[in-house]
Protein backbone atom coordinates (compact mmCIF):
# COMPACT_ATOMS: atom_id res chain seq x y z
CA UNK A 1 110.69 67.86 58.88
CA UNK A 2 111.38 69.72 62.64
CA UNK A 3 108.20 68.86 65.09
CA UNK A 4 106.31 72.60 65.96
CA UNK A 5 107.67 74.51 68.97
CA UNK A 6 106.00 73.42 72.00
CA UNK A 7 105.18 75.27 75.08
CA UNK A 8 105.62 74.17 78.58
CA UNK A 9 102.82 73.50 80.43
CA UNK A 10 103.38 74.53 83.74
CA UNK A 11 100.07 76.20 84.85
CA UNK A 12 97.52 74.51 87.39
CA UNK A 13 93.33 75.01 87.90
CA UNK A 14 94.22 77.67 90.61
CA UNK A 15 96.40 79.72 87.85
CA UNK A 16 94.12 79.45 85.14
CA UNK A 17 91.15 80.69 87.44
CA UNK A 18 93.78 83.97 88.17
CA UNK A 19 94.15 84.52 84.41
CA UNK A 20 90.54 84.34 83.19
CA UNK A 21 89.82 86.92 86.92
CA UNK A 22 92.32 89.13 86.06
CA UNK A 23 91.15 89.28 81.98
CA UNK A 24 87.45 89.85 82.78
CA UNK A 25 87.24 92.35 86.37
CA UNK A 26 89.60 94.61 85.43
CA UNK A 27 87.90 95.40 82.02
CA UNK A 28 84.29 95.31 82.84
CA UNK A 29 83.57 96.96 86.65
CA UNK A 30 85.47 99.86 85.74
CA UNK A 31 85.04 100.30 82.04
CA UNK A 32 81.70 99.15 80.68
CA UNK A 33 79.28 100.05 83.62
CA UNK A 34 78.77 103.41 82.81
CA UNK A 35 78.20 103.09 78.74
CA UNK A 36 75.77 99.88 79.39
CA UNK A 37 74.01 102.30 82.24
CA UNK A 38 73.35 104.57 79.48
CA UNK A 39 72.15 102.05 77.27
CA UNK A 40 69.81 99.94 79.70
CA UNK A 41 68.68 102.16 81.99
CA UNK A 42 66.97 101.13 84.92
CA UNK A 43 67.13 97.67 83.39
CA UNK A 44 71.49 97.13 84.02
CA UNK A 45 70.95 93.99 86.13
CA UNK A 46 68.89 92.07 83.74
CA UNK A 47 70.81 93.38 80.66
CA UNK A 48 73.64 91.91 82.97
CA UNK A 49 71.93 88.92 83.32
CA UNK A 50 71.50 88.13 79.51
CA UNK A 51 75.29 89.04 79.12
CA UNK A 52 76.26 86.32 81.44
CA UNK A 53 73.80 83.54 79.62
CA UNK A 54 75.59 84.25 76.44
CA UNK A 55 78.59 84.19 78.03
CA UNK A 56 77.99 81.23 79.86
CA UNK A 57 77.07 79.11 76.74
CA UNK A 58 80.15 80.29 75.05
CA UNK A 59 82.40 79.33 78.12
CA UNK A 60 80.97 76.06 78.46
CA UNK A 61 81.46 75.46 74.42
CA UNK A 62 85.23 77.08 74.61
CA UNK A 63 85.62 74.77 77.82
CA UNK A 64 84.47 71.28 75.72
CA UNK A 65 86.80 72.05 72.60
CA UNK A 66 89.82 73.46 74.89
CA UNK A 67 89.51 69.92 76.21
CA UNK A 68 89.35 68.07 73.09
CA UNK A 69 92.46 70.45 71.72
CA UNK A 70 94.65 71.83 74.36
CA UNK A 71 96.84 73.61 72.45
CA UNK A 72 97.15 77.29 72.13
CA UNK A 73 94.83 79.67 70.04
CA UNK A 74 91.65 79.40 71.12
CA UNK A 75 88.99 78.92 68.67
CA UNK A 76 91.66 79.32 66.01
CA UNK A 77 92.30 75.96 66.69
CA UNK A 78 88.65 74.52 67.12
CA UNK A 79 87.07 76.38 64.12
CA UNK A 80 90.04 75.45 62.09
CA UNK A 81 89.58 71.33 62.95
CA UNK A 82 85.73 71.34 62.99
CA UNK A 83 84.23 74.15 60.50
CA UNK A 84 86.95 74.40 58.12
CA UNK A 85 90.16 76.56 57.58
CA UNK A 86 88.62 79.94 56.93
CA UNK A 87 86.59 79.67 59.66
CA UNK A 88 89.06 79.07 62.13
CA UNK A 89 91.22 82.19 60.21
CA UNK A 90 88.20 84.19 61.31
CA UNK A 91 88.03 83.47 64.35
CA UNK A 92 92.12 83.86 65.32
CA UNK A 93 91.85 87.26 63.16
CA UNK A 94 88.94 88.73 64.88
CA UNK A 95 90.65 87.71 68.37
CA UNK A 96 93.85 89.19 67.44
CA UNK A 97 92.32 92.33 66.15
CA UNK A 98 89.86 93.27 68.63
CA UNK A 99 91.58 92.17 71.49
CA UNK A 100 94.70 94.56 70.26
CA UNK A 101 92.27 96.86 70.58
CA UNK A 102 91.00 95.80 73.89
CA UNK A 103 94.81 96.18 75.01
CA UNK A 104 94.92 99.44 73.80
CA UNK A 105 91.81 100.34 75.87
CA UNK A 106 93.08 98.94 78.75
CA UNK A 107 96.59 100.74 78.71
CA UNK A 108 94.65 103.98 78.51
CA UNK A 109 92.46 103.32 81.14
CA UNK A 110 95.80 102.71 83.61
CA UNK A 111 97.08 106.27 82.04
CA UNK A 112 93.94 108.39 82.40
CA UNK A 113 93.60 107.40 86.12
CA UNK A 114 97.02 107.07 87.25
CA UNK A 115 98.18 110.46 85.23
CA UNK A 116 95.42 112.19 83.55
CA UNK A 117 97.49 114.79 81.80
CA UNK A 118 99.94 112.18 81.04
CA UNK A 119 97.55 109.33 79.76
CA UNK A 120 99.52 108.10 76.61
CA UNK A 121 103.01 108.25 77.80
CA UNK A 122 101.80 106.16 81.07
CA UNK A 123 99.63 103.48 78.79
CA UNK A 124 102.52 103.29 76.40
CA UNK A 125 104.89 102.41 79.78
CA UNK A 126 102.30 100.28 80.78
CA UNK A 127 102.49 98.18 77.52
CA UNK A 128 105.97 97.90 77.46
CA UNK A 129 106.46 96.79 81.13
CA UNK A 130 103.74 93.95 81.02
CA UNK A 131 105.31 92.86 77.89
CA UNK A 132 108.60 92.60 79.02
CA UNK A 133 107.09 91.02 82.35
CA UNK A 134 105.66 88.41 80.07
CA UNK A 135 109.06 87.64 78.18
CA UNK A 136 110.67 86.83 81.45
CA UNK A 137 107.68 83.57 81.70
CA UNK A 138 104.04 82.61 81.90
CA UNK A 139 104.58 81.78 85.66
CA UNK A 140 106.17 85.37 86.52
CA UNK A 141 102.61 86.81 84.49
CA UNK A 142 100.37 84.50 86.88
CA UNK A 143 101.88 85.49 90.04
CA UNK A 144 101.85 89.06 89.00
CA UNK A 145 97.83 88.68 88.48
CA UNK A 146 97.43 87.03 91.60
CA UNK A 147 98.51 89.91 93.19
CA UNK A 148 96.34 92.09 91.26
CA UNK A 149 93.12 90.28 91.34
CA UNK A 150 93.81 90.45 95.38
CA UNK A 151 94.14 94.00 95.23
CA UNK A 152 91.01 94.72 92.82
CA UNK A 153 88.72 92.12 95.07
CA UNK A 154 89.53 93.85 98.34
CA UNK A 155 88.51 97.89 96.39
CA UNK A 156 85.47 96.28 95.25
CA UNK A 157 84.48 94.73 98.65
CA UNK A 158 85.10 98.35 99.84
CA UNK A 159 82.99 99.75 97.19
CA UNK A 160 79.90 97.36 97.72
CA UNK A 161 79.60 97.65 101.71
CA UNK A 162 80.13 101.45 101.33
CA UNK A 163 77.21 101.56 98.19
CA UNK A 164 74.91 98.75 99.85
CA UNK A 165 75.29 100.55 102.76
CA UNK A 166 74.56 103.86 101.92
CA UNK A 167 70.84 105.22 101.54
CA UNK A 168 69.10 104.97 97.92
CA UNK A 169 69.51 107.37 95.31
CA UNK A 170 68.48 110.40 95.68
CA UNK A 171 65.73 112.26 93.05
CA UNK A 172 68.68 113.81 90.85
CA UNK A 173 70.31 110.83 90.29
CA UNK A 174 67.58 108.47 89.91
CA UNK A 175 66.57 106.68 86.71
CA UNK A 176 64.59 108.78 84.51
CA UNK A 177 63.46 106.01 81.68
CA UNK A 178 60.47 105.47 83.89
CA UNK A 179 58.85 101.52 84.25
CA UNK A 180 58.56 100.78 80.21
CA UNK A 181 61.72 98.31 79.31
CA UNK A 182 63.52 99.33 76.20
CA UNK A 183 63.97 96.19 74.86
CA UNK A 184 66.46 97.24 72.08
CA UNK A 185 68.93 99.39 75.01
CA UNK A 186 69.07 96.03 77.31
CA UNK A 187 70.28 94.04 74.07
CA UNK A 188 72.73 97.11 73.86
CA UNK A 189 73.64 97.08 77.04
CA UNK A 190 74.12 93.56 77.33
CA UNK A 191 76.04 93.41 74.40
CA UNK A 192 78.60 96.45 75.94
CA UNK A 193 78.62 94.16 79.06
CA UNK A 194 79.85 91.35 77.51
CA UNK A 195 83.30 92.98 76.81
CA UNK A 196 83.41 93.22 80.77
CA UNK A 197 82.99 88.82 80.42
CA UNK A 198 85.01 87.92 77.17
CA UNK A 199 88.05 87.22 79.31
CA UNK A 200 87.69 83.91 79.84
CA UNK A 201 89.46 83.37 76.37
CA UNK A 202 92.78 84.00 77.99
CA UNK A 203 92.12 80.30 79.72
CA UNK A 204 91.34 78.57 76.44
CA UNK A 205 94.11 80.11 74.56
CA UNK A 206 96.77 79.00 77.06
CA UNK A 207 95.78 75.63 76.64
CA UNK A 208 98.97 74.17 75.79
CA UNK A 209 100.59 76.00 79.12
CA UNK A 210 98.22 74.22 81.30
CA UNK A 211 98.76 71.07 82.89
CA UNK A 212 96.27 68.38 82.80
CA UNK A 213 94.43 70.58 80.59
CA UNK A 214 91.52 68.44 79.50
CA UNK A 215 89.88 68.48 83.49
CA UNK A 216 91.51 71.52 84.14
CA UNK A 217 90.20 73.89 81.73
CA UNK A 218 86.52 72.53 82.14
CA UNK A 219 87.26 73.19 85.73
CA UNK A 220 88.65 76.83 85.52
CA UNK A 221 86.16 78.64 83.12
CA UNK A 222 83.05 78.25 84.82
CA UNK A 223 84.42 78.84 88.25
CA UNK A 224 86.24 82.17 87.15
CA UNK A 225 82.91 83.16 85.17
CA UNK A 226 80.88 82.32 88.28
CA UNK A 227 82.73 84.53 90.65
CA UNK A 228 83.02 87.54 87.93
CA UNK A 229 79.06 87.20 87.27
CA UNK A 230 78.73 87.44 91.37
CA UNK A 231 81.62 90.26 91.95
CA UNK A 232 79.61 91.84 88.89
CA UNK A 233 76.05 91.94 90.17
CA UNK A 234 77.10 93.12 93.74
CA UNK A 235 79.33 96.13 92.16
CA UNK A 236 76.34 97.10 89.84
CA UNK A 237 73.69 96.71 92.17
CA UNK A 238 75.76 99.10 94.85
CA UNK A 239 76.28 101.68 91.77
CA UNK A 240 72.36 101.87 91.21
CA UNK A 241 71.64 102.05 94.84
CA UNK A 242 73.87 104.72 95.44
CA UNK A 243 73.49 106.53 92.13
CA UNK A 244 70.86 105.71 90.24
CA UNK A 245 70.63 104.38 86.42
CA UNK A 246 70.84 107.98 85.09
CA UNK A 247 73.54 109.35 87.57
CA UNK A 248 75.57 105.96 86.82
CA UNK A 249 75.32 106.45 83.00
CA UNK A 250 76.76 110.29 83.52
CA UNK A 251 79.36 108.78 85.79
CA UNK A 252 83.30 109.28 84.06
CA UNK A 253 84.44 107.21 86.86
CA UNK A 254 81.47 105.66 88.22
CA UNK A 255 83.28 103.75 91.37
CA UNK A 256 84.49 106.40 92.66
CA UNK A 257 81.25 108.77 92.14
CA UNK A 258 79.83 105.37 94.02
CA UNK A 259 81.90 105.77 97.29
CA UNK A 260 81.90 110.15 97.01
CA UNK A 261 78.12 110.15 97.19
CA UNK A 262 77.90 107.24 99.70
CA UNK A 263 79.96 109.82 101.77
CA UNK A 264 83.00 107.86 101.89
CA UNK A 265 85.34 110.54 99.77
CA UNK A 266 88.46 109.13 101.96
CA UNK A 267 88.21 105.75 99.63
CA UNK A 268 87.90 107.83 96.27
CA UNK A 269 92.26 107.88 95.87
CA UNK A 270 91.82 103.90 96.79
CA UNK A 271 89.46 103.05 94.19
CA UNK A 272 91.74 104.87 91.52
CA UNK A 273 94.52 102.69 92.65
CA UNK A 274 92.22 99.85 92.19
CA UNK A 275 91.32 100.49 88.99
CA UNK A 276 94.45 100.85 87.88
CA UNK A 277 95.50 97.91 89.10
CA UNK A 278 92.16 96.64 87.31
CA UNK A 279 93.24 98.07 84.28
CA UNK A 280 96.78 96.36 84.76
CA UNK A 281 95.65 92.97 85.14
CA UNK A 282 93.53 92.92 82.53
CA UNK A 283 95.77 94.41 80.29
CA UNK A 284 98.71 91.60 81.38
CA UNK A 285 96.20 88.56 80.62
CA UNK A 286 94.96 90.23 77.18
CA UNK A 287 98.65 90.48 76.20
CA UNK A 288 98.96 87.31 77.23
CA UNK A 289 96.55 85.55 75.37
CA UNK A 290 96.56 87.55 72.28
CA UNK A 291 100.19 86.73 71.53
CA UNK A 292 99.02 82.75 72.34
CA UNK A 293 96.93 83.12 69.34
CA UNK A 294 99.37 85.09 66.95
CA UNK A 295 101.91 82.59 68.24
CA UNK A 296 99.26 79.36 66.78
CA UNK A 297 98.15 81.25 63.73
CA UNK A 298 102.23 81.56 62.69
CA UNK A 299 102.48 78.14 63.33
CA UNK A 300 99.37 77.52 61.43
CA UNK A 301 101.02 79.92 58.29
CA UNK A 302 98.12 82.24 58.65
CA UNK A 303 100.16 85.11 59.90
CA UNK A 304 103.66 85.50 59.06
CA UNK A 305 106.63 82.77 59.87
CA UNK A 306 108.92 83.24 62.25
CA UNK A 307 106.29 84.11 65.17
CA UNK A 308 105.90 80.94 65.90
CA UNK A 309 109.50 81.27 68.14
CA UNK A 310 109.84 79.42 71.57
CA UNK A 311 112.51 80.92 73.61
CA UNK A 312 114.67 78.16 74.13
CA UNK A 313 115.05 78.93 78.19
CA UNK A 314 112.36 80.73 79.21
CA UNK A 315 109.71 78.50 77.22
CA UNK A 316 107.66 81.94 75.87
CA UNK A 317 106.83 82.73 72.25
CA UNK A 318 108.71 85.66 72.89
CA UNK A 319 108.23 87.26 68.71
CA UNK A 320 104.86 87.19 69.10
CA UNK A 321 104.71 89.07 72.62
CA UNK A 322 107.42 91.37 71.04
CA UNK A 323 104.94 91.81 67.86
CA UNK A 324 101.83 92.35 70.11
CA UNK A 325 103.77 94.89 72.39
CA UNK A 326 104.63 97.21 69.00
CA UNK A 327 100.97 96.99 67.90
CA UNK A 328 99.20 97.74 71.17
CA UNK A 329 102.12 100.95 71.75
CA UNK A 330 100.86 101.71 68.17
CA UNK A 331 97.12 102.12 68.47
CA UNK A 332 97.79 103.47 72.16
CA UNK A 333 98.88 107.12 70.04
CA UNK A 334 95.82 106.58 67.92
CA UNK A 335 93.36 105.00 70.12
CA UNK A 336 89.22 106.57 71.24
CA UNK A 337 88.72 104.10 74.47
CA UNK A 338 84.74 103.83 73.79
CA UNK A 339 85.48 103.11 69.82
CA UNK A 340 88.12 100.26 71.33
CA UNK A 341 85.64 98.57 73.48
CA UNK A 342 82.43 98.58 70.70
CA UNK A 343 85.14 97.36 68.13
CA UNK A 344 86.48 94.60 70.69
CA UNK A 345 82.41 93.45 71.72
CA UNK A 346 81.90 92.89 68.16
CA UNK A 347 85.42 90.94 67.67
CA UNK A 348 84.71 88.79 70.41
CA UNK A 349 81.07 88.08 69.63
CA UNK A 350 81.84 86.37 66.03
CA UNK A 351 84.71 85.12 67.66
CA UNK A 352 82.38 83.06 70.13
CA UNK A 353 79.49 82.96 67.87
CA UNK A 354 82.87 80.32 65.86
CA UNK A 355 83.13 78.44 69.00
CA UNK A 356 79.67 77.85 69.52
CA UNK A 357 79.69 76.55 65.91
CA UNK A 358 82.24 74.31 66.64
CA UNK A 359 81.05 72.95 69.60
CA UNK A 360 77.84 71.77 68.39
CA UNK A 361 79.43 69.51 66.08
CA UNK A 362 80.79 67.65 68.66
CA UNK A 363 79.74 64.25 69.34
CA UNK A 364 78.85 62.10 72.39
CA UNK A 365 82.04 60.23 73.14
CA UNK A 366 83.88 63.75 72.05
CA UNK A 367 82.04 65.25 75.62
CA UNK A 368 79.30 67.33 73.12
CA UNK A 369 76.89 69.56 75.58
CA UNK A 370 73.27 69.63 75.15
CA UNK A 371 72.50 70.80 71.81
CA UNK A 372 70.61 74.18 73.16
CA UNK A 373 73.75 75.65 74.57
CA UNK A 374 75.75 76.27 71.43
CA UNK A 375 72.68 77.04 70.08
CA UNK A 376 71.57 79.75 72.52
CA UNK A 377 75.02 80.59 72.59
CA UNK A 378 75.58 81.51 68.62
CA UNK A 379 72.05 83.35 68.39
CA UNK A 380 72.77 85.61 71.46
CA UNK A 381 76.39 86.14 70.38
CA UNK A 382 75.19 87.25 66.45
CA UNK A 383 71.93 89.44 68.15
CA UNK A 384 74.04 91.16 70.98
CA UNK A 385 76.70 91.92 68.22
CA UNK A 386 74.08 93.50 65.76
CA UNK A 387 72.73 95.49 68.46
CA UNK A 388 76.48 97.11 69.61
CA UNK A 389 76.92 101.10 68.12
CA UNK A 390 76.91 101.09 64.41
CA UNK A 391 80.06 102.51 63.96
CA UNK A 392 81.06 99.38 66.01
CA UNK A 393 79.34 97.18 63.30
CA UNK A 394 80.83 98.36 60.35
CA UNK A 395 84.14 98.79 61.32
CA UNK A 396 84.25 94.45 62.72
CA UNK A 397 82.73 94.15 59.30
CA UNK A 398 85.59 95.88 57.40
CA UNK A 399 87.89 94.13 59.66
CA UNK A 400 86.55 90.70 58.89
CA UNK A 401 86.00 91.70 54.96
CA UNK A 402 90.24 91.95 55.11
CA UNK A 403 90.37 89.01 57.31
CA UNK A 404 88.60 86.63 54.51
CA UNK A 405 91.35 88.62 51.91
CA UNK A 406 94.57 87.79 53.79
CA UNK A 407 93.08 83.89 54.16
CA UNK A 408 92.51 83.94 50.12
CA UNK A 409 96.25 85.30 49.67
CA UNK A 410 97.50 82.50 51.80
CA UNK A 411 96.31 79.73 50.63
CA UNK A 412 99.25 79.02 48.33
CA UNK A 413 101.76 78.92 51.08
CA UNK A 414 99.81 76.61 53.63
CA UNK A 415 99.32 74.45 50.69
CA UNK A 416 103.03 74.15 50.14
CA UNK A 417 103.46 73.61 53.64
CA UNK A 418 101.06 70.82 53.99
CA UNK A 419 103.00 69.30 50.91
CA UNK A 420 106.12 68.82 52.48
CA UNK A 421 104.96 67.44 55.71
């Protein structure tokens, strides 16, 4: 029997860092301030806070088993070799699902602030140029990042000195939810939030394109989660200076409301650029990453055959970008952006809430953290995710109800397979 396609590992610390940065502030400064705002209130920064706790326990778990298995798909692969089959189904299916949806999200926000009138047509260009950016290699998609991330860093300096800089909010845009803290909106809010940090998955599931990639995983999560936490807190902490919890939460485009009431409308046209570019880079690692984990669940026979494809010169798993490029064009005509980012917190959250799972069944002499971090890290994952809109909910819980049916129906065939090997 033929060996599994391999991919080439030509990525370093520095590159990895670049993919989970581009993944994570693209999506959250310019997406999910304004909706966690309106769920939090006055209380944004600590609902920020509890966001990156979760998230921390869940990169530090993701960072142990991408060690232990650096291959591609994520916790696919760990919930698959430490919980059991289904489990590790689960997790690949929610990733796949509601990060197709985060895609979507993303290609919309590139259309509605590059070409408002024009937002589908743009997103669906978007989608089709990153994807074809990503068939040419996984070193063309880095570079291409690192030029992004650049540009996004340098807005949002602009945007903090100009915010921090500025006077306080005034009366009208002020919180109104007074001193009492509503615990149930932080949990919300936190919960929205953490679709700004989920994109530290793209390291993890590019695990068999990284070099070295048992120290050099460990190494790149935590750094790239460190500086998105820090670029994070200074963003939101200019927003409510400048606007206040209630004017942030009314805010359609909340950076550039940021630098018009600072009095620095000459940087409003740069900040759309930036978050387009945002938009751009997230959308590029998201692609990325999602077709890494269609690519190891074909492999795995738990999506269709024949995705599993290496492109014999450029060293991509060019069907499943291909595959991933139709879908994302497809929900693009159908897509609500605030629908596609509840559906994609809840996705992600039993997606981590897997790793976690797996991580704490990891021994000593397999590098097993401190048993309270997968711990904190599954109970904050399953309470932010019951918290999230309730459309948001039940529609992950549909998803996942169909995810268990396509695992029964495939048993048969992954049986045969394991058979004949």
């Amino acid at each position: 029997m033929s060996h599994p396609a391999e991919l080439a590992r030509r990525l370093g610390t520095g590159d990895a860092v670049v993919v989970g940065l581009g993944a994570m502030i693209g999506a959250g400064v310019f997406a999910a301030l304004a909706p966690a705002s309106a769920a939090a209130g006055q209380w944004l920064l600590p609902a920020l806070g509890i966001a990156a706790v979760v998230a921390y326990c869940n990169a530090m778990s993701s960072a142990r088993l991408a060690a232990r298995y650096p291959e591609s798909g994520g916790t696919y692969v760990y919930g698959r070799r430490r919980l059991g089959d289904l489990w590790g189904h689960l997790a690949g299916w929610g990733f796949v699902v509601g990060k197709t949806a985060s895609c979507a999200a993303m290609a919309l926000t590139v259309g509605t602030y590059l070409a408002p009138g024009y937002a589908r047509p743009v997103a669906i260009a978007a989608v089709l140029a990153l994807t074809a950016l990503n068939l040419s290699g996984v070193h063309r998609s880095v570079a291409a990042t690192r030029i992004i991330v650049a540009v996004v860093l340098v807005v949002l300096a602009a945007v903090v000195v100009t915010g921090l800089l500025s006077g306080t909010a005034t009366a009208g845009g002020a919180t109104a939810t007074g001193a009492s803290v509503d615990g149930w909106g932080v949990l919300q809010g936190a919960g929205l939030l953490f679709f700004a940090f989920a994109g530290y998955a793209r390291i993890a599931t590019l695990g068999e394109e990284v070099r070295d990639a048992r120290r050099t995983i460990p190494r790149a999560i935590p750094v790239a989660l460190g500086i998105t936490l820090a670029v994070y807190a200074l963003v939101a902490g200019a927003a409510l200076n400048v606007l206040g919890s209630a004017g942030l939460a009314d805010a359609t485009a909340p950076l550039v409301a940021v630098v018009t009431d600072a009095g620095a409308g000459w940087l409003a046209p740069v900040v759309r650029v930036g978050a387009a570019a945002a938009a751009l880079g997230a959308l590029l690692a998201l692609i990325l990453g999602v077709s890494r984990t269609v690519f190891a669940m074909s492999r795995g026979r738990h999506l269709p055959a024949g995705l599993d494809a290496v492109h014999p010169r450029r060293q991509v798993p060019h069907r499943a970008e291909i595959a991933v490029g139709i879908a994302v064009v497809a929900l693009v005509a159908v897509a609500d952006l605030r629908d596609a980012i509840g559906f994609s917190s809840f996705g992600v959250l039993i997606y981590y809430a897997i790793a976690n799972a797996a991580a704490l069944t990891l021994s000593p002499s397999e590098g097993a953290l401190p048993k309270a971090v997968p711990v904190v890290g599954i109970a904050g994952c399953l309470l932010l995710a019951a918290t999230l809109p309730g459309t948001a909910v039940l529609t992950g819980l549909v998803v996942f109800a169909v995810g268990v049916v396509v695992w029964w129906a495939g048993r048969g065939v992954r049986a045969r397979r394991r058979a004949m090997s």
